[in-house]
PDB file of N, CA and C in Angstrom:
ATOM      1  N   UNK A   1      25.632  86.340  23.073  1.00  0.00           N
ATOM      2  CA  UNK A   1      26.461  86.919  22.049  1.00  0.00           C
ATOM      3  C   UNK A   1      26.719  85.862  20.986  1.00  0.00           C
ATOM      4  N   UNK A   2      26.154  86.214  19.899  1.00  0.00           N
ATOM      5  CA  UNK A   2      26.489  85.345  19.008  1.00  0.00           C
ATOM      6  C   UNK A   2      27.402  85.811  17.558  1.00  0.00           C
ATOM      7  N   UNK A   3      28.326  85.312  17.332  1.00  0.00           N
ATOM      8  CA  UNK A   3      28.723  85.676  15.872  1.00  0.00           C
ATOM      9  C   UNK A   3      29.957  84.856  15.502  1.00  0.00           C
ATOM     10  N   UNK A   4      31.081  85.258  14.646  1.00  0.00           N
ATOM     11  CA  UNK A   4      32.275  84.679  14.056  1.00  0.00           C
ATOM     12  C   UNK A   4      33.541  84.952  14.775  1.00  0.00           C
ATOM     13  N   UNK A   5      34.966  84.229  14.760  1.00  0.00           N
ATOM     14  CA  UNK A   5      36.367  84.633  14.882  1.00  0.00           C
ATOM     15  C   UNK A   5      36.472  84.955  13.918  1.00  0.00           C
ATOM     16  N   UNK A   6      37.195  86.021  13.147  1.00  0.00           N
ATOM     17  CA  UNK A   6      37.831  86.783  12.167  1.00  0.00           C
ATOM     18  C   UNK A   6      39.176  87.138  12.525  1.00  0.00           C
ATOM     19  N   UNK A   7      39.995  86.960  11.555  1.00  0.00           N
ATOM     20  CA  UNK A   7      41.636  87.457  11.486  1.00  0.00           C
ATOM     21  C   UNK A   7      41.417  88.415  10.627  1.00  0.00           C
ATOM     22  N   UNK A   8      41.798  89.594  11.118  1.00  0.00           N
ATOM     23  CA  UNK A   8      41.923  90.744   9.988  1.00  0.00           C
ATOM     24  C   UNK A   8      42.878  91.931  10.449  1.00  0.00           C
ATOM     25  N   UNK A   9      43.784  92.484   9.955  1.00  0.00           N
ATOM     26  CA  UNK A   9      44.875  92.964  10.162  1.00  0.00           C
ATOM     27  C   UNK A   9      45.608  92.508  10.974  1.00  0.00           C
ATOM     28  N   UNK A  10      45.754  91.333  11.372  1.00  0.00           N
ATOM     29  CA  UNK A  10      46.760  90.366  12.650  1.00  0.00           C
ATOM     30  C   UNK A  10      45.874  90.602  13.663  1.00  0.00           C
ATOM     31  N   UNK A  11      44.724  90.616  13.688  1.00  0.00           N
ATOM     32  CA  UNK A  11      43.859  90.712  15.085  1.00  0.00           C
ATOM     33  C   UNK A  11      42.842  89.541  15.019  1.00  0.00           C
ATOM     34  N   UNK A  12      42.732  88.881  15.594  1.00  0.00           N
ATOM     35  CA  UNK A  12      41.797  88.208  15.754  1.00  0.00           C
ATOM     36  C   UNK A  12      40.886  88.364  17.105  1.00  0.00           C
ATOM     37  N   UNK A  13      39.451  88.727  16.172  1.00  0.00           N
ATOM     38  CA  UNK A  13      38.192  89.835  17.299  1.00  0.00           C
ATOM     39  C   UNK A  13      36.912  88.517  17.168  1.00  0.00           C
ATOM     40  N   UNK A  14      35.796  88.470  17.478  1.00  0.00           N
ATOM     41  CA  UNK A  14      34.328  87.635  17.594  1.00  0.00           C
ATOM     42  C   UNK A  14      33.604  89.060  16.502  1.00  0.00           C
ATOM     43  N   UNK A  15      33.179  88.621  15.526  1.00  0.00           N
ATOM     44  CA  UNK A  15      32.485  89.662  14.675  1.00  0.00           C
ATOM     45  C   UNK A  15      31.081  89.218  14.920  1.00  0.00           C
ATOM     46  N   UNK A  16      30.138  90.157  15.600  1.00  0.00           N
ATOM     47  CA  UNK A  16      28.706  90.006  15.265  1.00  0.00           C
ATOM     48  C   UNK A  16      28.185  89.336  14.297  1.00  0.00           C
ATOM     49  N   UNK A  17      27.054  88.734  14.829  1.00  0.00           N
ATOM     50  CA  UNK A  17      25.994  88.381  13.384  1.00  0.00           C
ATOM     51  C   UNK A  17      25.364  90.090  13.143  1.00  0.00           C
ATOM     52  N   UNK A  18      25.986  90.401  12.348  1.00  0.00           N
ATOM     53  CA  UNK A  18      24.757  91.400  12.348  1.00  0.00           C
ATOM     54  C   UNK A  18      25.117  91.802  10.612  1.00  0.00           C
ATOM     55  N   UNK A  19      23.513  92.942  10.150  1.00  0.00           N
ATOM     56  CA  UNK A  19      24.339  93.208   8.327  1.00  0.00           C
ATOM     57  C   UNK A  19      25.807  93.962   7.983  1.00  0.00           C
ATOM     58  N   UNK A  20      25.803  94.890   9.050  1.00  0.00           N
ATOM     59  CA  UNK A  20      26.909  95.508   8.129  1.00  0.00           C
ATOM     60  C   UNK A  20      28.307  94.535   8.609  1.00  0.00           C
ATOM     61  N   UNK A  21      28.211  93.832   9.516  1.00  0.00           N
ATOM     62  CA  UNK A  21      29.581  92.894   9.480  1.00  0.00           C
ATOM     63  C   UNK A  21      29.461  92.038   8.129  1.00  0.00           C
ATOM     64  N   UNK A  22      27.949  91.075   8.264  1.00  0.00           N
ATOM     65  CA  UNK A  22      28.177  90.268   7.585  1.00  0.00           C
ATOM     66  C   UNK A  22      28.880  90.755   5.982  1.00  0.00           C
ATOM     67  N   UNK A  23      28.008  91.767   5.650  1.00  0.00           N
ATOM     68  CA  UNK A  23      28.286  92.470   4.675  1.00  0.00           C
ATOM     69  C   UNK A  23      30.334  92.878   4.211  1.00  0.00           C
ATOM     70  N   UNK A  24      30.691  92.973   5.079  1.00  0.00           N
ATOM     71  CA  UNK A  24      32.077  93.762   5.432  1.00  0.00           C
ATOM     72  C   UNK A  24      33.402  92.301   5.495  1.00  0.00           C
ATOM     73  N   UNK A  25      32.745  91.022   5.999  1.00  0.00           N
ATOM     74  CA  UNK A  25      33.504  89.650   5.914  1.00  0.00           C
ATOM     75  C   UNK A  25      33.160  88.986   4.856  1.00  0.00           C
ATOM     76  N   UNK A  26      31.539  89.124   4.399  1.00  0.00           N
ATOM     77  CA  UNK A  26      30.902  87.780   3.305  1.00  0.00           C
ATOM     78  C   UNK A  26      31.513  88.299   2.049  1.00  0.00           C
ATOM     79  N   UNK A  27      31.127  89.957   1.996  1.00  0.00           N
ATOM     80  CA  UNK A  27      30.937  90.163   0.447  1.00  0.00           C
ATOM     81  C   UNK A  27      32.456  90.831  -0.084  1.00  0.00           C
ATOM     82  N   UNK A  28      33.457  90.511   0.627  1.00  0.00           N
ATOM     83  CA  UNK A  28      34.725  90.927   0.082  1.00  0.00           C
ATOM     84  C   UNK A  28      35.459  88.914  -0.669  1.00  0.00           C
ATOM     85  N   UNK A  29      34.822  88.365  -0.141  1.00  0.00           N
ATOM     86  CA  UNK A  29      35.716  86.619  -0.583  1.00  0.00           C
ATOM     87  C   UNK A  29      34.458  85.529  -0.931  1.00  0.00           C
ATOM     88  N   UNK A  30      35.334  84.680  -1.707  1.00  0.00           N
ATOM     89  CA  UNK A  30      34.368  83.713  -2.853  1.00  0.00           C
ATOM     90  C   UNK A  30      35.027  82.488  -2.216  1.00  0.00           C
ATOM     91  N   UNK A  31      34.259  81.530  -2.626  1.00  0.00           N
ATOM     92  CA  UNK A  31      34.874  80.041  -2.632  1.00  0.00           C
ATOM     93  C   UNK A  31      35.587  79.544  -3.684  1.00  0.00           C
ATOM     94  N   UNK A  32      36.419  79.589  -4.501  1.00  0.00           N
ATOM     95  CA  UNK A  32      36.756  78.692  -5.613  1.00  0.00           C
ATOM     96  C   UNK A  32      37.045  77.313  -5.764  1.00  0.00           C
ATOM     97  N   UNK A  33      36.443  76.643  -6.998  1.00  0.00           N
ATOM     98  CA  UNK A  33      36.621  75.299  -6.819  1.00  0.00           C
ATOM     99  C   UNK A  33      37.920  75.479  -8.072  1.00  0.00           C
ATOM    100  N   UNK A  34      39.149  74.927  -7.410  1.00  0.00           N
ATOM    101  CA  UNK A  34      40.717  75.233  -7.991  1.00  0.00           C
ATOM    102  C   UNK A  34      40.668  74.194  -9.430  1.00  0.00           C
ATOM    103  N   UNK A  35      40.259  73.029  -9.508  1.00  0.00           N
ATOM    104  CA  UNK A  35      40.414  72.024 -10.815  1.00  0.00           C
ATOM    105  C   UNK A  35      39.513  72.595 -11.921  1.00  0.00           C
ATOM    106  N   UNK A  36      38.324  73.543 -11.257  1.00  0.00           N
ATOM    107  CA  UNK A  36      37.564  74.365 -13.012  1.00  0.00           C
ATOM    108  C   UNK A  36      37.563  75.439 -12.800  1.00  0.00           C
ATOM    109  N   UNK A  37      37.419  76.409 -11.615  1.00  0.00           N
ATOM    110  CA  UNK A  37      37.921  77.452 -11.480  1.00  0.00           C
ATOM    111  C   UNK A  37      36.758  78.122 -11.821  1.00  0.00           C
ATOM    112  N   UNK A  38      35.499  77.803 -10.916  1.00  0.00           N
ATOM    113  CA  UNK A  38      34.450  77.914 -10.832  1.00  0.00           C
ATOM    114  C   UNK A  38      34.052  78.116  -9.452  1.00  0.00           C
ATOM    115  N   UNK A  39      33.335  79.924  -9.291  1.00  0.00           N
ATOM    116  CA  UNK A  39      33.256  80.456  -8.152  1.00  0.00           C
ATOM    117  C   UNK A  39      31.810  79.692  -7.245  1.00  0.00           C
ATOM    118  N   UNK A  40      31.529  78.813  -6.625  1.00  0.00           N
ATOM    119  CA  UNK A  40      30.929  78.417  -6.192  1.00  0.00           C
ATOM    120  C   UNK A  40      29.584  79.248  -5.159  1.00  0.00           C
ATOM    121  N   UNK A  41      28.939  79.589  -6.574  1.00  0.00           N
ATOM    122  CA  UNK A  41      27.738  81.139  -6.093  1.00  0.00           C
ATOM    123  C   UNK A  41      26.747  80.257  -5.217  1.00  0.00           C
ATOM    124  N   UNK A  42      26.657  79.485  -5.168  1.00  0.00           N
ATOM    125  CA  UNK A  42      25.564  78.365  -4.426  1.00  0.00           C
ATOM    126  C   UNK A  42      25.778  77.262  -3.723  1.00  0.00           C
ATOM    127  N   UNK A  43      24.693  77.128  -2.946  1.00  0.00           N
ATOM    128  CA  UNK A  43      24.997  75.827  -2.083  1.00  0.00           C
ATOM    129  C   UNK A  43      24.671  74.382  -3.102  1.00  0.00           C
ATOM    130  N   UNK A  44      23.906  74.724  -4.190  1.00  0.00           N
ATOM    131  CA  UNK A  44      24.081  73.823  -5.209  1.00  0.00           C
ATOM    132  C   UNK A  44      25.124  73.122  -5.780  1.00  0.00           C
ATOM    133  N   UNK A  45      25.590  74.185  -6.208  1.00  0.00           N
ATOM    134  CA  UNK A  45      26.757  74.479  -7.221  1.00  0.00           C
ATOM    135  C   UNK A  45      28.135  73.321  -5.634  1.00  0.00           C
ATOM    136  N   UNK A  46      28.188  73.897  -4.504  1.00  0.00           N
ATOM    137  CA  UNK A  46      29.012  74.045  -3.959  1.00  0.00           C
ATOM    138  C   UNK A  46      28.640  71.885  -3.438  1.00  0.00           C
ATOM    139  N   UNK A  47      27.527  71.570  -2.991  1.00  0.00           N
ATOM    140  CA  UNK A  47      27.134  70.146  -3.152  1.00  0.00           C
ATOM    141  C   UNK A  47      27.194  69.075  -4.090  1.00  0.00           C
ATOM    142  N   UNK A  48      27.189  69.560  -5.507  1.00  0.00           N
ATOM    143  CA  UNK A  48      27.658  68.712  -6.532  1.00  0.00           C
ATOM    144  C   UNK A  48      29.205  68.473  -6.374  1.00  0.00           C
ATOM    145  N   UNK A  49      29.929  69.823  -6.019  1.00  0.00           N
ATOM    146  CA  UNK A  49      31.402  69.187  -5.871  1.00  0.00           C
ATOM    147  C   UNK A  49      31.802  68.384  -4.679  1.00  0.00           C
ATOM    148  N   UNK A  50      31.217  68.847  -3.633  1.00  0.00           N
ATOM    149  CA  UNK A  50      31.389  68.327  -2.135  1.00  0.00           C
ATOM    150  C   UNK A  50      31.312  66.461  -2.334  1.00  0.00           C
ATOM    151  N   UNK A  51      29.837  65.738  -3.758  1.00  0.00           N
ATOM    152  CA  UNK A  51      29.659  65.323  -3.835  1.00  0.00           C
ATOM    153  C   UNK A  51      30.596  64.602  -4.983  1.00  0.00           C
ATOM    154  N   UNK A  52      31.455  64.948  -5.960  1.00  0.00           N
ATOM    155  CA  UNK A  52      32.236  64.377  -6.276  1.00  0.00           C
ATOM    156  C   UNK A  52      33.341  63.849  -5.694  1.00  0.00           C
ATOM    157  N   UNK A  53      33.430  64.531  -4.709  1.00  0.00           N
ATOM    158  CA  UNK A  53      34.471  64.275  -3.565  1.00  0.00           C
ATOM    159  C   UNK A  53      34.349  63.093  -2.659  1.00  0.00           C
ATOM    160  N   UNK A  54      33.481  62.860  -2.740  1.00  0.00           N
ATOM    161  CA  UNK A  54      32.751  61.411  -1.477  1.00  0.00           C
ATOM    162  C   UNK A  54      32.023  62.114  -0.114  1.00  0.00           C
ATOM    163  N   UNK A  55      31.627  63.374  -0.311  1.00  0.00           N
ATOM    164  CA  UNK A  55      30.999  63.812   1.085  1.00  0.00           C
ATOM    165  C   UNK A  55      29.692  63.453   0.358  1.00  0.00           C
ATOM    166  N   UNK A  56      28.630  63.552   1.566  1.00  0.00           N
ATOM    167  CA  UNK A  56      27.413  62.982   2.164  1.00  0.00           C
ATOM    168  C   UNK A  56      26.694  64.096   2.824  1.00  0.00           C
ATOM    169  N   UNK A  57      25.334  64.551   1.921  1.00  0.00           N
ATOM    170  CA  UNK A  57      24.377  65.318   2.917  1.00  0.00           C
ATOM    171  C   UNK A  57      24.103  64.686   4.215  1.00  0.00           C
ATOM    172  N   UNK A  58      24.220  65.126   4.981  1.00  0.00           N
ATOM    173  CA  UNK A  58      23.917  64.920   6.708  1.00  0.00           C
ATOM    174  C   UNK A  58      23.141  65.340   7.237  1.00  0.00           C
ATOM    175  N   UNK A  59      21.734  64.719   7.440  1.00  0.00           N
ATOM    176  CA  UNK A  59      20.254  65.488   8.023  1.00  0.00           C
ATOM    177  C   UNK A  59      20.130  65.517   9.292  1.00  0.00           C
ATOM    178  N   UNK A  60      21.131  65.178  10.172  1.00  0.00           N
ATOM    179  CA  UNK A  60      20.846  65.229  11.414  1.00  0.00           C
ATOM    180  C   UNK A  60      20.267  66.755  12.319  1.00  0.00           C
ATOM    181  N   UNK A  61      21.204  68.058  11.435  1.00  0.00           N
ATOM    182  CA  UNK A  61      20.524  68.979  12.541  1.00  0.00           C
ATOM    183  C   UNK A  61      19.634  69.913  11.416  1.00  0.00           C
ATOM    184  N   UNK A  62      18.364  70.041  11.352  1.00  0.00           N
ATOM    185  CA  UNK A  62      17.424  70.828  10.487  1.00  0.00           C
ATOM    186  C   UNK A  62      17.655  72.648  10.059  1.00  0.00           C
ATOM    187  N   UNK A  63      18.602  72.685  11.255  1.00  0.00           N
ATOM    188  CA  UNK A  63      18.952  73.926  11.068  1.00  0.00           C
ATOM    189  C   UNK A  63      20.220  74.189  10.356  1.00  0.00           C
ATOM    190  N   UNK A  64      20.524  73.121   9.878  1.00  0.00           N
ATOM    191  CA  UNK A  64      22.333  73.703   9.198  1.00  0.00           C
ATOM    192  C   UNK A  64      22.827  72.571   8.101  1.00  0.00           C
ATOM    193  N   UNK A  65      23.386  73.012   6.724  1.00  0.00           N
ATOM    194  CA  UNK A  65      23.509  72.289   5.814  1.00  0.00           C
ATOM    195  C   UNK A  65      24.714  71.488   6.478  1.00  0.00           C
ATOM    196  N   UNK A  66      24.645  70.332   6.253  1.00  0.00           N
ATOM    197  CA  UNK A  66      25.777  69.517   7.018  1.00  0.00           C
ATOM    198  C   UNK A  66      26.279  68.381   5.742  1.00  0.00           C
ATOM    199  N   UNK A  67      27.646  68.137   5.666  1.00  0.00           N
ATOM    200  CA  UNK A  67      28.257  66.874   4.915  1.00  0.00           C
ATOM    201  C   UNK A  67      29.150  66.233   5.837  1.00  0.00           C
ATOM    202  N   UNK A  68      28.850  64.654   5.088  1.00  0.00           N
ATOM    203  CA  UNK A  68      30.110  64.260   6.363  1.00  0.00           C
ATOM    204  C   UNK A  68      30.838  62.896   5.250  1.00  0.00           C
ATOM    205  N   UNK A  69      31.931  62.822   5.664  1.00  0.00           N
ATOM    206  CA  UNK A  69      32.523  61.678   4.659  1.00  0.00           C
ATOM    207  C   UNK A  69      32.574  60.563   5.813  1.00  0.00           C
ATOM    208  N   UNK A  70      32.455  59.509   5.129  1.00  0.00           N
ATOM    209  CA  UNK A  70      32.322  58.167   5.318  1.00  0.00           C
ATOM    210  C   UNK A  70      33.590  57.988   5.859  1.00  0.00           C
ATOM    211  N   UNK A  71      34.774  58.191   5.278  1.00  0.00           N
ATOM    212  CA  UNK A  71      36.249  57.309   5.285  1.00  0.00           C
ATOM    213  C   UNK A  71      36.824  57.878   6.590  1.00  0.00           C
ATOM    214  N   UNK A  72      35.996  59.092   6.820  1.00  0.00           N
ATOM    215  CA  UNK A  72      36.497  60.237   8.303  1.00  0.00           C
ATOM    216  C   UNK A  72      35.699  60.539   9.009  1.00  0.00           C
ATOM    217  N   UNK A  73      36.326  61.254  10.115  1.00  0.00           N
ATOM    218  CA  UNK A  73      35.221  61.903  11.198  1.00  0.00           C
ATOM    219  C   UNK A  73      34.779  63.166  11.209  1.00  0.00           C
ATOM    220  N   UNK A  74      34.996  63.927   9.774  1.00  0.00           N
ATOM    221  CA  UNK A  74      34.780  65.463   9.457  1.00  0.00           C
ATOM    222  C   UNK A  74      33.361  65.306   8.997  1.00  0.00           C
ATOM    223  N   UNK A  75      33.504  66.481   9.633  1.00  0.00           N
ATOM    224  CA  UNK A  75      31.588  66.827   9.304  1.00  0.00           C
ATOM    225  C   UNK A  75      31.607  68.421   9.209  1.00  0.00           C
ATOM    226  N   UNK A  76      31.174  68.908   7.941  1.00  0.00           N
ATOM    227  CA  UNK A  76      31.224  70.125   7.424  1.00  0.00           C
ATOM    228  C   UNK A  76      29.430  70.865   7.998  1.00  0.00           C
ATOM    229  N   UNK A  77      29.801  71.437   8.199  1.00  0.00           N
ATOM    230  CA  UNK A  77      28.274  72.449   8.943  1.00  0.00           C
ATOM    231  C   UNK A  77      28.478  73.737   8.322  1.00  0.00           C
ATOM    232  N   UNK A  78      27.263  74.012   7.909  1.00  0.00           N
ATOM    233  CA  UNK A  78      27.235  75.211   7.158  1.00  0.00           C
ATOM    234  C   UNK A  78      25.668  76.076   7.452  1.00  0.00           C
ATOM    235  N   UNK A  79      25.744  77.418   7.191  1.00  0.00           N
ATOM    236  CA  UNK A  79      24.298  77.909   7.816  1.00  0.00           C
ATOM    237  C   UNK A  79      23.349  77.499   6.154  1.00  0.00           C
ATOM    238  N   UNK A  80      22.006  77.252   6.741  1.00  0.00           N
ATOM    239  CA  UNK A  80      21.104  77.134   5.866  1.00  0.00           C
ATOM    240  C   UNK A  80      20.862  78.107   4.602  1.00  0.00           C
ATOM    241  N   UNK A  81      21.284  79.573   5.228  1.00  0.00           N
ATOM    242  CA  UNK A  81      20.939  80.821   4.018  1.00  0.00           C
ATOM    243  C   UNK A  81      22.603  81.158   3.709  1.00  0.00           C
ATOM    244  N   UNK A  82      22.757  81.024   2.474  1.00  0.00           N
ATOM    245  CA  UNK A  82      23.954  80.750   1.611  1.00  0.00           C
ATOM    246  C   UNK A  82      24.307  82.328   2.159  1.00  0.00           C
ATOM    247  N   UNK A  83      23.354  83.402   2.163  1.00  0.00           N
ATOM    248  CA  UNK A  83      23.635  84.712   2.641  1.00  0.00           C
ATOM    249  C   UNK A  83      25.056  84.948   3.854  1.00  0.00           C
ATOM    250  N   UNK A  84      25.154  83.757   4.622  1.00  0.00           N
ATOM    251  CA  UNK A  84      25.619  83.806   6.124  1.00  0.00           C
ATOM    252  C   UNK A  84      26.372  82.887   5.263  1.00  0.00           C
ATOM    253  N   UNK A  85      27.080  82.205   4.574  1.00  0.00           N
ATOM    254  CA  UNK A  85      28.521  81.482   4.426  1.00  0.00           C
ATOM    255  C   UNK A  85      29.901  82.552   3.993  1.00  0.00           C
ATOM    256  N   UNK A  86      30.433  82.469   5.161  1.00  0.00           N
ATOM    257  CA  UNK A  86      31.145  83.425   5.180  1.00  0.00           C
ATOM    258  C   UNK A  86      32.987  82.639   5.377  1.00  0.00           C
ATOM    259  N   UNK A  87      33.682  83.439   5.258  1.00  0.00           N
ATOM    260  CA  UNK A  87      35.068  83.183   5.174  1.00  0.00           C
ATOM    261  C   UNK A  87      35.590  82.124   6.176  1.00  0.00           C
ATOM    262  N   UNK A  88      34.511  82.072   7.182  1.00  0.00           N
ATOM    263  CA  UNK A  88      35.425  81.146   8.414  1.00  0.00           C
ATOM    264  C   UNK A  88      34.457  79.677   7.590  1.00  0.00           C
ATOM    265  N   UNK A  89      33.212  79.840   7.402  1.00  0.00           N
ATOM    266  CA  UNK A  89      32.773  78.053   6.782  1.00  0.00           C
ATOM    267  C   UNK A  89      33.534  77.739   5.133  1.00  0.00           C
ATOM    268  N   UNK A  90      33.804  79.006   4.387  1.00  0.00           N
ATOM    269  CA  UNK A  90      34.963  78.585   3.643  1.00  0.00           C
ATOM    270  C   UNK A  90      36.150  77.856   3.464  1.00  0.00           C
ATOM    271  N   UNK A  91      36.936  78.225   5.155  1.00  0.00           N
ATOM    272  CA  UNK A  91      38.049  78.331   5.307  1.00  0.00           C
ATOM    273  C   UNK A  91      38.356  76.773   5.677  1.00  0.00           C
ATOM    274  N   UNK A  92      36.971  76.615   6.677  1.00  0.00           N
ATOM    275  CA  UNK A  92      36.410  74.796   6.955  1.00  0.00           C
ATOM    276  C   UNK A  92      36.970  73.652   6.102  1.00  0.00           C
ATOM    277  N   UNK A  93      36.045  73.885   4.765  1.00  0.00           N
ATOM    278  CA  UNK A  93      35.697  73.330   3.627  1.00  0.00           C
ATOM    279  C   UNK A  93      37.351  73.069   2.630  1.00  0.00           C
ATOM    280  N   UNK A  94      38.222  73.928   2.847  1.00  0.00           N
ATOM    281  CA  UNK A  94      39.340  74.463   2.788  1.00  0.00           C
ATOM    282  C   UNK A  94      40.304  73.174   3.198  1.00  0.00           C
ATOM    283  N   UNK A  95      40.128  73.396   4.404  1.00  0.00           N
ATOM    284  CA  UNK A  95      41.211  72.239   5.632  1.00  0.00           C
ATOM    285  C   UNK A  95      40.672  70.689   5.200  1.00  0.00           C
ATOM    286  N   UNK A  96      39.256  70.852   5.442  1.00  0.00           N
ATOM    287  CA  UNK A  96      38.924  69.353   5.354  1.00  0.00           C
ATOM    288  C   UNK A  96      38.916  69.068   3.339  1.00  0.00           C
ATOM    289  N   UNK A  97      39.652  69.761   2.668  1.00  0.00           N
ATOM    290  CA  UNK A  97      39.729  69.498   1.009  1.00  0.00           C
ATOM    291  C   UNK A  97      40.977  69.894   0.848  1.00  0.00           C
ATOM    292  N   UNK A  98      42.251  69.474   0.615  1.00  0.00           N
ATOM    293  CA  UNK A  98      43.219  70.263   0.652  1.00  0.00           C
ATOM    294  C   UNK A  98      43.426  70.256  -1.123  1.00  0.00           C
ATOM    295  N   UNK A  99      44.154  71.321  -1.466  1.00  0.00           N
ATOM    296  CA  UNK A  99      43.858  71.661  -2.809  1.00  0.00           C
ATOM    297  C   UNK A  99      42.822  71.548  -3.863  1.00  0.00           C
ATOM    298  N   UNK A 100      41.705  71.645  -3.342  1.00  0.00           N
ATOM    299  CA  UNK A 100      40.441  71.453  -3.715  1.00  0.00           C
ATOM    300  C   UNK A 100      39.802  72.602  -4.232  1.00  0.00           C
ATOM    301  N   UNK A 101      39.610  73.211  -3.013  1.00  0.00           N
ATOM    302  CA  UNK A 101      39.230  74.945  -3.001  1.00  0.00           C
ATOM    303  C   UNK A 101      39.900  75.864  -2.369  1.00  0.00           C
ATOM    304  N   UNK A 102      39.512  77.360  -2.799  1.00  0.00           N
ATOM    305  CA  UNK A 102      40.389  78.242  -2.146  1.00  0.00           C
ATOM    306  C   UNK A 102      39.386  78.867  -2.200  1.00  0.00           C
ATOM    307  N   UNK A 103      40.087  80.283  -1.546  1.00  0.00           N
ATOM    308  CA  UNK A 103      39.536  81.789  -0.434  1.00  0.00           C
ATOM    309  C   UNK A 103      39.724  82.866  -1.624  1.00  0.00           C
ATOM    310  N   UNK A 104      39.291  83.448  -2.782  1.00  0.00           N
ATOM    311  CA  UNK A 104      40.056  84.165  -2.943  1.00  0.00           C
ATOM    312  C   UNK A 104      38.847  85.595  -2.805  1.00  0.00           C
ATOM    313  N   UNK A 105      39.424  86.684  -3.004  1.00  0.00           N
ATOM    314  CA  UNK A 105      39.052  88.126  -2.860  1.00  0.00           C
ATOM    315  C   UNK A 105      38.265  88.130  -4.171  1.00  0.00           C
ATOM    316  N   UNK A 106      37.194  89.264  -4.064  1.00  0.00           N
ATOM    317  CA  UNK A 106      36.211  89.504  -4.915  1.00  0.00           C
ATOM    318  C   UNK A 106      36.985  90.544  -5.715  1.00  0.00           C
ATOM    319  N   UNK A 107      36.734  90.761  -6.813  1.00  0.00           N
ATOM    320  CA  UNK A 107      37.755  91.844  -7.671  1.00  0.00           C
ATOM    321  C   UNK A 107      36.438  92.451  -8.694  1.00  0.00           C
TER     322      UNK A 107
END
């Protein structure tokens, strides 16, 4: 069984990998980067900031975009197809950046 923890209506359930979840968690929330206020549509887009920040591409596992900062022991893991970054590797990116980025809803 593979998939996500999700909080959604005060429940917290394991959501499938599958489309219509992903579809139903990914495509309702964005990443925002809070200082330009620039929705971070890419793993590009989303690495240049990671990289102003002092994080570090991390090649150790081939299967998963990884950053890790030097000054700490956080190491950000993310899936390879930007398709599958969903609210919980958001939420990651979130904790280990505090006022950096936010979660917000697609409108």
């Amino acid at each position: 069984m593979s998939g996500v923890w999700a909080f959604k209506d005060g429940v917290v359930r394991l959501v499938e990998n599958d489309k219509d979840n992903a579809a139903e968690y990914h495509g309702k929330k964005k990443l925002v980067h809070v200082p330009s206020n620039e929705v971070m549509a890419s793993y590009d887009m989303l690495q240049s900031k990671l990289t102003e920040l002092g994080w570090e591409r991390y090649y150790e596992d081939p299967g998963l975009l990884q950053f890790h900062k030097k000054s700490t022991i956080n190491l950000i893991s993310l899936p390879k197809d930007f398709n599958k970054f969903w609210p919980v590797h958001m939420n990651d990116i979130i904790v280990k950046n505090p006022n950096v980025f936010e979660v917000r809803d697609v409108e």
